[in-house]
Protein backbone atom coordinates (compact mmCIF):
# COMPACT_ATOMS: atom_id res chain seq x y z
CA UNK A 1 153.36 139.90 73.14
CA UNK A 2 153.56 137.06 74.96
CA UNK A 3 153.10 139.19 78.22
CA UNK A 4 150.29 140.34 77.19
CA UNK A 5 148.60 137.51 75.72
CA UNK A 6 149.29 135.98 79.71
CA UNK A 7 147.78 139.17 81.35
CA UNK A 8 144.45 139.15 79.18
CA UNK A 9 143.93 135.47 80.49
CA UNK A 10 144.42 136.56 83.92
CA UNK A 11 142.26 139.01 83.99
CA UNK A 12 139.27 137.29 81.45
CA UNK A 13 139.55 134.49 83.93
CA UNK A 14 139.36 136.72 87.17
CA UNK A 15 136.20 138.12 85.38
CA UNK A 16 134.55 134.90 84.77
CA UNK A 17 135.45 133.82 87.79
CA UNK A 18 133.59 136.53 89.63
CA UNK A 19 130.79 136.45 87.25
CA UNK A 20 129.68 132.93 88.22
CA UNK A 21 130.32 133.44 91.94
CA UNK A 22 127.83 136.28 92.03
CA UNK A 23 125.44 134.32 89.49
CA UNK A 24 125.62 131.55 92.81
CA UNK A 25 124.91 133.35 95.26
CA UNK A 26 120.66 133.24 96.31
CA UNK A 27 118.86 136.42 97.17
CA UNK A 28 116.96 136.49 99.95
CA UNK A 29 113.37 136.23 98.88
CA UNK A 30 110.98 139.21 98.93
CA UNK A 31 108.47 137.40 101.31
CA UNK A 32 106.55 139.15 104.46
CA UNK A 33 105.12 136.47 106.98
CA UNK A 34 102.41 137.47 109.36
CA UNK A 35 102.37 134.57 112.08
CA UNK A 36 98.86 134.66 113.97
CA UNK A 37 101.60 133.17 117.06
CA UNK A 38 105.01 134.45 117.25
CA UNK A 39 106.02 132.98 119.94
CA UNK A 40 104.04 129.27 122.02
CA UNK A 41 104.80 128.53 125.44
CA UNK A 42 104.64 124.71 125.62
CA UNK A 43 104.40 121.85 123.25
CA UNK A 44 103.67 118.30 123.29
CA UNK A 45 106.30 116.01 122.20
CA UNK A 46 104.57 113.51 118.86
CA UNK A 47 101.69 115.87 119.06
CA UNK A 48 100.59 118.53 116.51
CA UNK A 49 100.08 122.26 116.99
CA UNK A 50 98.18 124.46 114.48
CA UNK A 51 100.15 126.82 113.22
CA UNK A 52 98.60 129.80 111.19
CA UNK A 53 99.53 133.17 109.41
CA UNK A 54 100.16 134.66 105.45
CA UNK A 55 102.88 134.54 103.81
CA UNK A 56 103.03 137.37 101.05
CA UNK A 57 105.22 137.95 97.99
CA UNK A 58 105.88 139.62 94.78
CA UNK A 59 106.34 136.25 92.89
CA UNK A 60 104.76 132.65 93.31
CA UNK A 61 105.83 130.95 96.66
CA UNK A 62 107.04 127.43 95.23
CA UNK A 63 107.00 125.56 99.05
CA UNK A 64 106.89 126.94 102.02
CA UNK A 65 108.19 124.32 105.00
CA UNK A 66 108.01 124.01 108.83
CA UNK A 67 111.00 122.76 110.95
CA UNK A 68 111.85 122.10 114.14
CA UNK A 69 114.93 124.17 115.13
CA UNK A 70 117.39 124.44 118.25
CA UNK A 71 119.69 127.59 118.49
CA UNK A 72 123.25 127.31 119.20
CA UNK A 73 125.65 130.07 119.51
CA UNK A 74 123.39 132.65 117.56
CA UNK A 75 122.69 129.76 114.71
CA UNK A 76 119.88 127.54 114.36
CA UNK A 77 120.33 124.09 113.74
CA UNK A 78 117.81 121.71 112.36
CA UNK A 79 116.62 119.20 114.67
CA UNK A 80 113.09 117.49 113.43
CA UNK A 81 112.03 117.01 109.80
CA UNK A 82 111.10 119.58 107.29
CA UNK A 83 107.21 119.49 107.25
CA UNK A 84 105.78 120.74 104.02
CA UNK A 85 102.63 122.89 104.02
CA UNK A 86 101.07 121.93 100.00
CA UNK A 87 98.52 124.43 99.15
CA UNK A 88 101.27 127.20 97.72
CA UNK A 89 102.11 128.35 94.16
CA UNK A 90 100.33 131.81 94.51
CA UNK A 91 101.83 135.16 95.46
CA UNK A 92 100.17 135.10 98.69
CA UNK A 93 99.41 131.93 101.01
CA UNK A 94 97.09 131.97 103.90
CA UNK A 95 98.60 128.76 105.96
CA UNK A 96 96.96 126.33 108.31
CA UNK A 97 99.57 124.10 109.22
CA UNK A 98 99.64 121.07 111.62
CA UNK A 99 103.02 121.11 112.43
CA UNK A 100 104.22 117.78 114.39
CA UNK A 101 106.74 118.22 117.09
CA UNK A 102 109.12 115.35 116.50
CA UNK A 103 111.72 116.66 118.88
CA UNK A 104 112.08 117.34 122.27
CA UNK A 105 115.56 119.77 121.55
CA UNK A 106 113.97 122.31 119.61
CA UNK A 107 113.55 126.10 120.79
CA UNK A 108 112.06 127.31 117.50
CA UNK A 109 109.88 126.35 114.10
CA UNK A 110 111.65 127.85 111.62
CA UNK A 111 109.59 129.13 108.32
CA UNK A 112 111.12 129.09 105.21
CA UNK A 113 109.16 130.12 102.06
CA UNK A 114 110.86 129.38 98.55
CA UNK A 115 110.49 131.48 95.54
CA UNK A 116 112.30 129.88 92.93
CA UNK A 117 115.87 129.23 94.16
CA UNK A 118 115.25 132.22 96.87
CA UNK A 119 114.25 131.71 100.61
CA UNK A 120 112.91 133.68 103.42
CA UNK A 121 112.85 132.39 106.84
CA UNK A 122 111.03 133.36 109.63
CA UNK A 123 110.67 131.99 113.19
CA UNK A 124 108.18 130.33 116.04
CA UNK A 125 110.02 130.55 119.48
CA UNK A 126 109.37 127.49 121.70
CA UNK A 127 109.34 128.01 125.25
CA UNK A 128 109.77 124.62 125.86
CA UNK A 129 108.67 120.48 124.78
CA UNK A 130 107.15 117.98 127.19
CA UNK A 131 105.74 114.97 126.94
CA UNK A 132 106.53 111.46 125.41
CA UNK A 133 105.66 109.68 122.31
CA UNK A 134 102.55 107.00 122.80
CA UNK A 135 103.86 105.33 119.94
CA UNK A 136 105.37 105.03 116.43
CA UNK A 137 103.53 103.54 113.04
CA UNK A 138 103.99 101.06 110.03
CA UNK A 139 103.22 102.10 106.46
CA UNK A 140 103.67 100.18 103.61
CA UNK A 141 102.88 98.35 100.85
CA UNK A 142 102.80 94.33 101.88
CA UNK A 143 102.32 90.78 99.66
CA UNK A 144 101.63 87.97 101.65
CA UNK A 145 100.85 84.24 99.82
CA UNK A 146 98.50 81.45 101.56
CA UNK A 147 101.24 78.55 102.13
CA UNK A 148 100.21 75.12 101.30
CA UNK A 149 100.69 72.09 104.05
CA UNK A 150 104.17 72.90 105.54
CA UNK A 151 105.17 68.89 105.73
CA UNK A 152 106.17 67.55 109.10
CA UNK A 153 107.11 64.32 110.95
CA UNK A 154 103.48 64.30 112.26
CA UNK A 155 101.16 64.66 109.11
CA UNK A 156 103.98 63.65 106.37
CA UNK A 157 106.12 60.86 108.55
CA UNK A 158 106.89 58.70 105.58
CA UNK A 159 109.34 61.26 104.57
CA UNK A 160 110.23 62.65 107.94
CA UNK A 161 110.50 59.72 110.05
CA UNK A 162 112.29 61.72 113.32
CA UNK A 163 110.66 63.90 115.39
CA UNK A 164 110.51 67.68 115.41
CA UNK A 165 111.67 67.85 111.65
CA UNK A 166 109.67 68.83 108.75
CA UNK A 167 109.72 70.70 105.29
CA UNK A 168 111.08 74.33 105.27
CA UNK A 169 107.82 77.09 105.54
CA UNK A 170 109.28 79.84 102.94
CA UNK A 171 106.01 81.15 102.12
CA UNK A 172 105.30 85.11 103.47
CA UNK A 173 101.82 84.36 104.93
CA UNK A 174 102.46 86.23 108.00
CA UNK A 175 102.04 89.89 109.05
CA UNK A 176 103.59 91.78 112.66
CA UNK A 177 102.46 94.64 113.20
CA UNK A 178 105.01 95.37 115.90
CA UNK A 179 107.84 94.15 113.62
CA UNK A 180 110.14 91.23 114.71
CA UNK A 181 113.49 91.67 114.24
CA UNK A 182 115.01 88.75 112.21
CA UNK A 183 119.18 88.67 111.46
CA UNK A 184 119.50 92.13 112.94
CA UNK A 185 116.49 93.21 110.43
CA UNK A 186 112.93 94.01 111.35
CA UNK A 187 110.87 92.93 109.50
CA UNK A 188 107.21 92.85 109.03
CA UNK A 189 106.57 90.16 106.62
CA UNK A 190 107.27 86.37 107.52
CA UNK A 191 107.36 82.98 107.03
CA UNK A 192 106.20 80.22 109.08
CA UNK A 193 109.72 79.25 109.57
CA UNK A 194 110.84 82.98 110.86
CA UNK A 195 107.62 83.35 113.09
CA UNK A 196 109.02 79.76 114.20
CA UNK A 197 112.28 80.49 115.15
CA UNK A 198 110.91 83.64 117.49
CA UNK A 199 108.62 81.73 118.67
CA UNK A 200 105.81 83.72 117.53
CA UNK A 201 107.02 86.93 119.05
CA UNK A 202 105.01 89.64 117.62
CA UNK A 203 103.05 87.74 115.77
CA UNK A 204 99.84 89.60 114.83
CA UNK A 205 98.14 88.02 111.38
CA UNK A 206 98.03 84.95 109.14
CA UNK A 207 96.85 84.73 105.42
CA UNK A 208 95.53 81.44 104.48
CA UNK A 209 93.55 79.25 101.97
CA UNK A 210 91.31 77.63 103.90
CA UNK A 211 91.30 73.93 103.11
CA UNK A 212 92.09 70.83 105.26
CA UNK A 213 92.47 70.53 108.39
CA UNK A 214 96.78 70.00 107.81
CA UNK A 215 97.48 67.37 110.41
CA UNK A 216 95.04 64.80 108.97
CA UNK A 217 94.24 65.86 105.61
CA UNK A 218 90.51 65.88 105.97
CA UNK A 219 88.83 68.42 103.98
CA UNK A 220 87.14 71.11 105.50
CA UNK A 221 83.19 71.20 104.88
CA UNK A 222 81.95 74.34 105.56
CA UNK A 223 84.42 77.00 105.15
CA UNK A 224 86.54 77.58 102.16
CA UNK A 225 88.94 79.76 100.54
CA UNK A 226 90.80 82.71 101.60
CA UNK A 227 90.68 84.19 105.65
CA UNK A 228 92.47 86.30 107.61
CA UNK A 229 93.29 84.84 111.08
CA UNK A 230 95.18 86.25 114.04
CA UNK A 231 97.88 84.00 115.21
CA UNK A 232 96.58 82.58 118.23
CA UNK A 233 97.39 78.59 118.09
CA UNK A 234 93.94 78.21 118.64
CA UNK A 235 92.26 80.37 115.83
CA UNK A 236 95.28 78.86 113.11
CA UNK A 237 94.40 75.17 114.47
CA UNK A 238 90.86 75.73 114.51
CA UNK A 239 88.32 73.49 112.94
CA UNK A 240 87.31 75.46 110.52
CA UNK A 241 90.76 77.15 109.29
CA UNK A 242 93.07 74.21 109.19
CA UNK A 243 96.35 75.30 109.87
CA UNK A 244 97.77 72.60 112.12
CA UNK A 245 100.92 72.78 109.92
CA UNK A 246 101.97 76.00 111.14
CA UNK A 247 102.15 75.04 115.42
CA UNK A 248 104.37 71.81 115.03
CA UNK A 249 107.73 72.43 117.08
CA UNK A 250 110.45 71.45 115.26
CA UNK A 251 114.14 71.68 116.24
CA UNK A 252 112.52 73.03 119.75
CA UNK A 253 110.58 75.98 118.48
CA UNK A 254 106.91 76.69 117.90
CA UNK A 255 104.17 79.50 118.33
CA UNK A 256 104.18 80.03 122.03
CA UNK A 257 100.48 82.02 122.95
CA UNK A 258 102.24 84.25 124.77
CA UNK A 259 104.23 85.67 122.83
CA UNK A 260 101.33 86.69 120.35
CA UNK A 261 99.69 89.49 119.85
CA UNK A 262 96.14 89.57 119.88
CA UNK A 263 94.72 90.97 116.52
CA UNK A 264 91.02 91.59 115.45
CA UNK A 265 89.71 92.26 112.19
CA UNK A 266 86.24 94.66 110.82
CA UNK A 267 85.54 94.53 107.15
CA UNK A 268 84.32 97.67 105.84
CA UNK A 269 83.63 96.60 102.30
CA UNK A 270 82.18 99.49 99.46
CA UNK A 271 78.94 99.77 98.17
CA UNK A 272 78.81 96.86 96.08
CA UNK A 273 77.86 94.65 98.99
CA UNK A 274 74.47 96.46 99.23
CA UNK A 275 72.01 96.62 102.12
CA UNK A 276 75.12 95.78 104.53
CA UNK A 277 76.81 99.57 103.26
CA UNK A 278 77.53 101.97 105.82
CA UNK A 279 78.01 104.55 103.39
CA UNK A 280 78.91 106.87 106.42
CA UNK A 281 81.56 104.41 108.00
CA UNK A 282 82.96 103.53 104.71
CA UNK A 283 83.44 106.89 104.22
CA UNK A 284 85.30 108.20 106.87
CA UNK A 285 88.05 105.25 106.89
CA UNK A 286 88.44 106.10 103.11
CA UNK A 287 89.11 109.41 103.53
CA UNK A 288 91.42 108.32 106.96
CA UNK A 289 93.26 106.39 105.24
CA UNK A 290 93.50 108.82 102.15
CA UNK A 291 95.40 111.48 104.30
CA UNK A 292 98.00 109.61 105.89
CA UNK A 293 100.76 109.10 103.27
CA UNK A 294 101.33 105.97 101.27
CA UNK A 295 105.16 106.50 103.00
CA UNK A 296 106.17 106.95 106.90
CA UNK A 297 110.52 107.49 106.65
CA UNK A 298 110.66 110.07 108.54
CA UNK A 299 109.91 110.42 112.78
CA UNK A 300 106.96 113.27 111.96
CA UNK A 301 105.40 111.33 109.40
CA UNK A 302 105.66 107.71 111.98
CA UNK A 303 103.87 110.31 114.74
CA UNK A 304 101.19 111.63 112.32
CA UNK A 305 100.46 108.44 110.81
CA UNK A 306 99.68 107.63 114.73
CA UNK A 307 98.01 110.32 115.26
CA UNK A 308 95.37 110.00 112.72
CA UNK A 309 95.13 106.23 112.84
CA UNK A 310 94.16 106.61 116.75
CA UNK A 311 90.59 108.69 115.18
CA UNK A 312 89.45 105.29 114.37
CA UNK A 313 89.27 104.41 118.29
CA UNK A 314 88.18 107.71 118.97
CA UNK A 315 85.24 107.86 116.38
CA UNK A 316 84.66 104.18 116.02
CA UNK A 317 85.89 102.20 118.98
CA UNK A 318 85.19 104.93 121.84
CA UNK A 319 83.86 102.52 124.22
CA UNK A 320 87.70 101.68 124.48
CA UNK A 321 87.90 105.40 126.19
CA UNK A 322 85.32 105.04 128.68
CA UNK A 323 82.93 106.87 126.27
CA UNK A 324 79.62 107.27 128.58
CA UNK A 325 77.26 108.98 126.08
CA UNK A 326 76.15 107.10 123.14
CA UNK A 327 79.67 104.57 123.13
CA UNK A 328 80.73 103.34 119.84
CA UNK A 329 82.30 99.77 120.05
CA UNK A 330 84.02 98.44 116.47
CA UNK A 331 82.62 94.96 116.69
CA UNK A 332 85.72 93.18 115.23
CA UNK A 333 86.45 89.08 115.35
CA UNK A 334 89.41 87.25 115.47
CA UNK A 335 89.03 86.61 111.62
CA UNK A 336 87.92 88.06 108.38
CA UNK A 337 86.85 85.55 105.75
CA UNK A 338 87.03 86.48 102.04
CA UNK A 339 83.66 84.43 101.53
CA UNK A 340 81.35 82.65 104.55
CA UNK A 341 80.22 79.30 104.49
CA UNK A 342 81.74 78.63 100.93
CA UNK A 343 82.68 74.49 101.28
CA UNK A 344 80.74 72.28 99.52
CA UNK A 345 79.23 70.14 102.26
CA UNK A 346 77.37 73.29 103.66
CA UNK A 347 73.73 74.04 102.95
CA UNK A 348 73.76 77.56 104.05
CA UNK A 349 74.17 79.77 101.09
CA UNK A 350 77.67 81.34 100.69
CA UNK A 351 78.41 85.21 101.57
CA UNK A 352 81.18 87.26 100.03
CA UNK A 353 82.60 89.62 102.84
CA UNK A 354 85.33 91.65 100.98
CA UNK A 355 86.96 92.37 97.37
CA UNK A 356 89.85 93.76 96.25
CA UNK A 357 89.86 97.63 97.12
CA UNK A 358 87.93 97.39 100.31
CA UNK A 359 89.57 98.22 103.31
CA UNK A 360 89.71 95.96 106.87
CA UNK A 361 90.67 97.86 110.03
CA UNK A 362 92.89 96.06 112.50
CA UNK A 363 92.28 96.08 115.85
CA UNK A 364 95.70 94.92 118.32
CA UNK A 365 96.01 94.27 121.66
CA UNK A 366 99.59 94.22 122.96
CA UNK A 367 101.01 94.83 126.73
CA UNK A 368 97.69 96.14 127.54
CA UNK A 369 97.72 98.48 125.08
CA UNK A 370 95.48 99.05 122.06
CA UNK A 371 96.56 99.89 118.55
CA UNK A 372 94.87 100.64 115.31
CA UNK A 373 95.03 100.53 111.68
CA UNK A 374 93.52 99.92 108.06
CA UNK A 375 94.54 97.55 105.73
CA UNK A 376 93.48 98.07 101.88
CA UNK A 377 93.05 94.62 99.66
CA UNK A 378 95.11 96.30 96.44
CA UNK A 379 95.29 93.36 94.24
CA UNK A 380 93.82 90.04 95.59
CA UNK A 381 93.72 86.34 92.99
CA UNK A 382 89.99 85.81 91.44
CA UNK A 383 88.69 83.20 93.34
CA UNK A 384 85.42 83.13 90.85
CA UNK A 385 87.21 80.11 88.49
CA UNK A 386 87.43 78.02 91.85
CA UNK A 387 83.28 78.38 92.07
CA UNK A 388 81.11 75.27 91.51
CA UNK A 389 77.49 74.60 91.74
CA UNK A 390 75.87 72.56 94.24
CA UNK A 391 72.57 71.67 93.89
CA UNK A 392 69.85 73.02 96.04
CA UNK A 393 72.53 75.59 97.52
CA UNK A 394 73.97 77.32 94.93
CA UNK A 395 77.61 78.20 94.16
CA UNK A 396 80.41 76.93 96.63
CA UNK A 397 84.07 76.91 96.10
CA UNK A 398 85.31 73.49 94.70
CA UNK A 399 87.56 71.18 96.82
CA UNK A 400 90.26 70.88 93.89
CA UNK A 401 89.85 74.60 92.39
CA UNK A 402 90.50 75.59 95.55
CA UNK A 403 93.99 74.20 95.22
CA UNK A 404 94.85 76.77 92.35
CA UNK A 405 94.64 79.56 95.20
CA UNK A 406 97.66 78.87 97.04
CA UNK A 407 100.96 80.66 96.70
CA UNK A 408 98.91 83.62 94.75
CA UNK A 409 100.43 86.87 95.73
CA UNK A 410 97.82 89.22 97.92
CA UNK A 411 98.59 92.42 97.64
CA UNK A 412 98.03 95.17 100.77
CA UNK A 413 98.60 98.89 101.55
CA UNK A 414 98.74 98.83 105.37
CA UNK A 415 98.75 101.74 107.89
CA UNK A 416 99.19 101.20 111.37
CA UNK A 417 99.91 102.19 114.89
CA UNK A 418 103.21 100.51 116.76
CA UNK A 419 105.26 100.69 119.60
CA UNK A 420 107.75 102.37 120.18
């Protein structure tokens, strides 16, 4: 009995067993492709190629993805990212794919359509890839904070009587666009002690609350409130932004000129600033920046985010490209000032530039080379409690309110080209 009892387990296990082996296993897909190109010559390396065809089947295709492939020994073996196309979720899918190479090693695109848990794969032969990438990009969401004076022997030398000391600058008030690598890190975001101790290598932007002028305390008449300033030592230590603090060298370092960057700045601010609206400008950066994706992990989605960013030169900035008929040149400044002429001393009546959801495009000059990219103002402090009246002007931004605006978080989505 016992036998027996033994044998039926065998055999209801070997059953089982077998059942759920076969229930693992994944059909091949009932999918027919028909590639407009089955086969491309040539491809540029961090460039796209249009890729086109149907892909037909007797369910819903669920994804359908594009990846750069290399065979080896009868096997293909990934090599780039997988590249999703996203219109699918219909039994038949006419695709128009701009497929990024973001390999040089590949000898294929493979297709692969999903229906449900099923596949079907397909493939592009590649004759070959040539070429090199122009460059790589930044995307991200960012929060920066306008630091207060950054004490020093020089402006605070009751406290710090020897020379080339001061107060630590924790504060993340400045941007690189490039990236700055800081403890074997990079990093984007800094302080004014980590741009400091690089000596203002890669140093691209400051955010600031526009004040006093931070060596002498004076207040600062005619400007107030919150800027963006490229990092120049001249543009941070000029008159009218006030940020002496930032270029003392202590323990031997400071901001050296030449290792900045050189950054500009164009506002392109929505229709609620009125007769200054470009509705067509405003429109095509919004819907630039709308296509490239919030995220950029992978290689293809660093080379697309570059690729699209560099339309802004083409279509904005062409005079860059030697543009002879009708050249387009961006017009951008070394600054971009939340609100003009808002201290209290000035008579000229006060201009607000930008709000919270507008977008400023960055213009960046490094090793002779131009790069591009949009910044959107996601959350931003309300400056409007800091307003006063002056009479015979109108409102101005307070020389105490402006106080409260310091160490407020600013909040950005940024896109942008970098090296390599």
């Amino acid at each position: 009995m016992k036998v027996r009892n033994f044998l039926f387990f065998v055999m209801l296990a070997t059953a089982v067993g077998f059942v759920s082996c076969k229930s693992d296993e994944i059909d091949e897909a009932n999918v027919q492709f028909t590639l407009d190109q089955s086969s491309i010559d040539n491809l540029e390396f961090a460039q796209p190629v249009q890729i086109s065809g149907t892909a037909t089947s007797d369910q819903a295709i669920t994804s359908l993805t594009f990846t750069g492939v290399k065979e080896v020994n009868g096997v293909y073996e990934a090599q780039g990212d997988e590249q999703e196309y996203d219109e699918v979720g219909t039994t038949t899918v006419d695709f128009d794919m701009e497929y990024f190479v973001d390999s040089k090693d590949i000898t294929a695109i493979e297709v692969t359509a999903y229906v449900g848990k099923s596949t079907k794969k397909t493939y592009i032969q590649v004759g070959s890839v040539s070429g090199e990438a122009m460059g790589s990009a930044f995307v991200g969401q960012v929060v920066l904070k306008a630091d207060s004076i950054v004490w020093n022997a020089e402006n605070h030398p009751e406290v710090y009587t020897t020379p080339n000391t001061g107060a630590a600058a924790t504060t993340p008030s400045f941007f690189s666009i490039h990236g700055v690598t800081i403890d074997g890190e990079v990093k984007h975001v800094l302080t004014g002690d980590e741009v400091r101790s690089v000596e203002g290598l890669n140093a691209s932007f400051c955010f600031v609350n526009v004040l006093q002028n931070t060596a002498n305390g004076a207040y600062i008449g005619s400007q107030r409130g919150y800027m963006f300033t490229n990092a120049w030592p001249s543009q941070l230590g000029g008159g009218t932004t006030g940020r002496q603090c930032d270029l003392y060298e202590i323990g031997g370092k400071s901001i050296r000129q030449d290792n900045i960057d050189t950054t500009q700045f164009k506002i392109i601010a929505g229709s609620w600033i009125g007769t200054d609206w470009n509705e067509e400008r405003y429109k095509f950066v919004d819907s630039l920046f709308t296509v490239i994706s919030d995220e950029a992990t992978t290689e293809s989605a660093k080379y697309k985010a570059f690729y699209l960013l560099g339309k802004i030169q083409e279509r904005l900035d062409n005079a860059t490209l030697g543009e002879a008929d009708n050249p387009q040149s961006l017009g951008a400044v070394n600054y971009a000032r939340r609100r003009t002429n808002a201290g209290t001393s000035g008579t000229n009546v006060m201009v607000e530039n930008f709000r919270a959801g507008d977008y400023i495009i960055l213009k960046n000059l490094k090793g002779g080379k131009l790069y591009y990219g949009i910044m959107q103002i996601t959350q931003m402090q309300d400056d409007t409690s800091c307003l006063v009246d002056v009479e015979g002007v109108g409102q101005k931004l307070g020389q105490e309110e402006t106080k409260q605006l310091f160490h407020k978080a600013l909040i950005l989505n940024v896109k942008v080209q970098t090296q390599l």
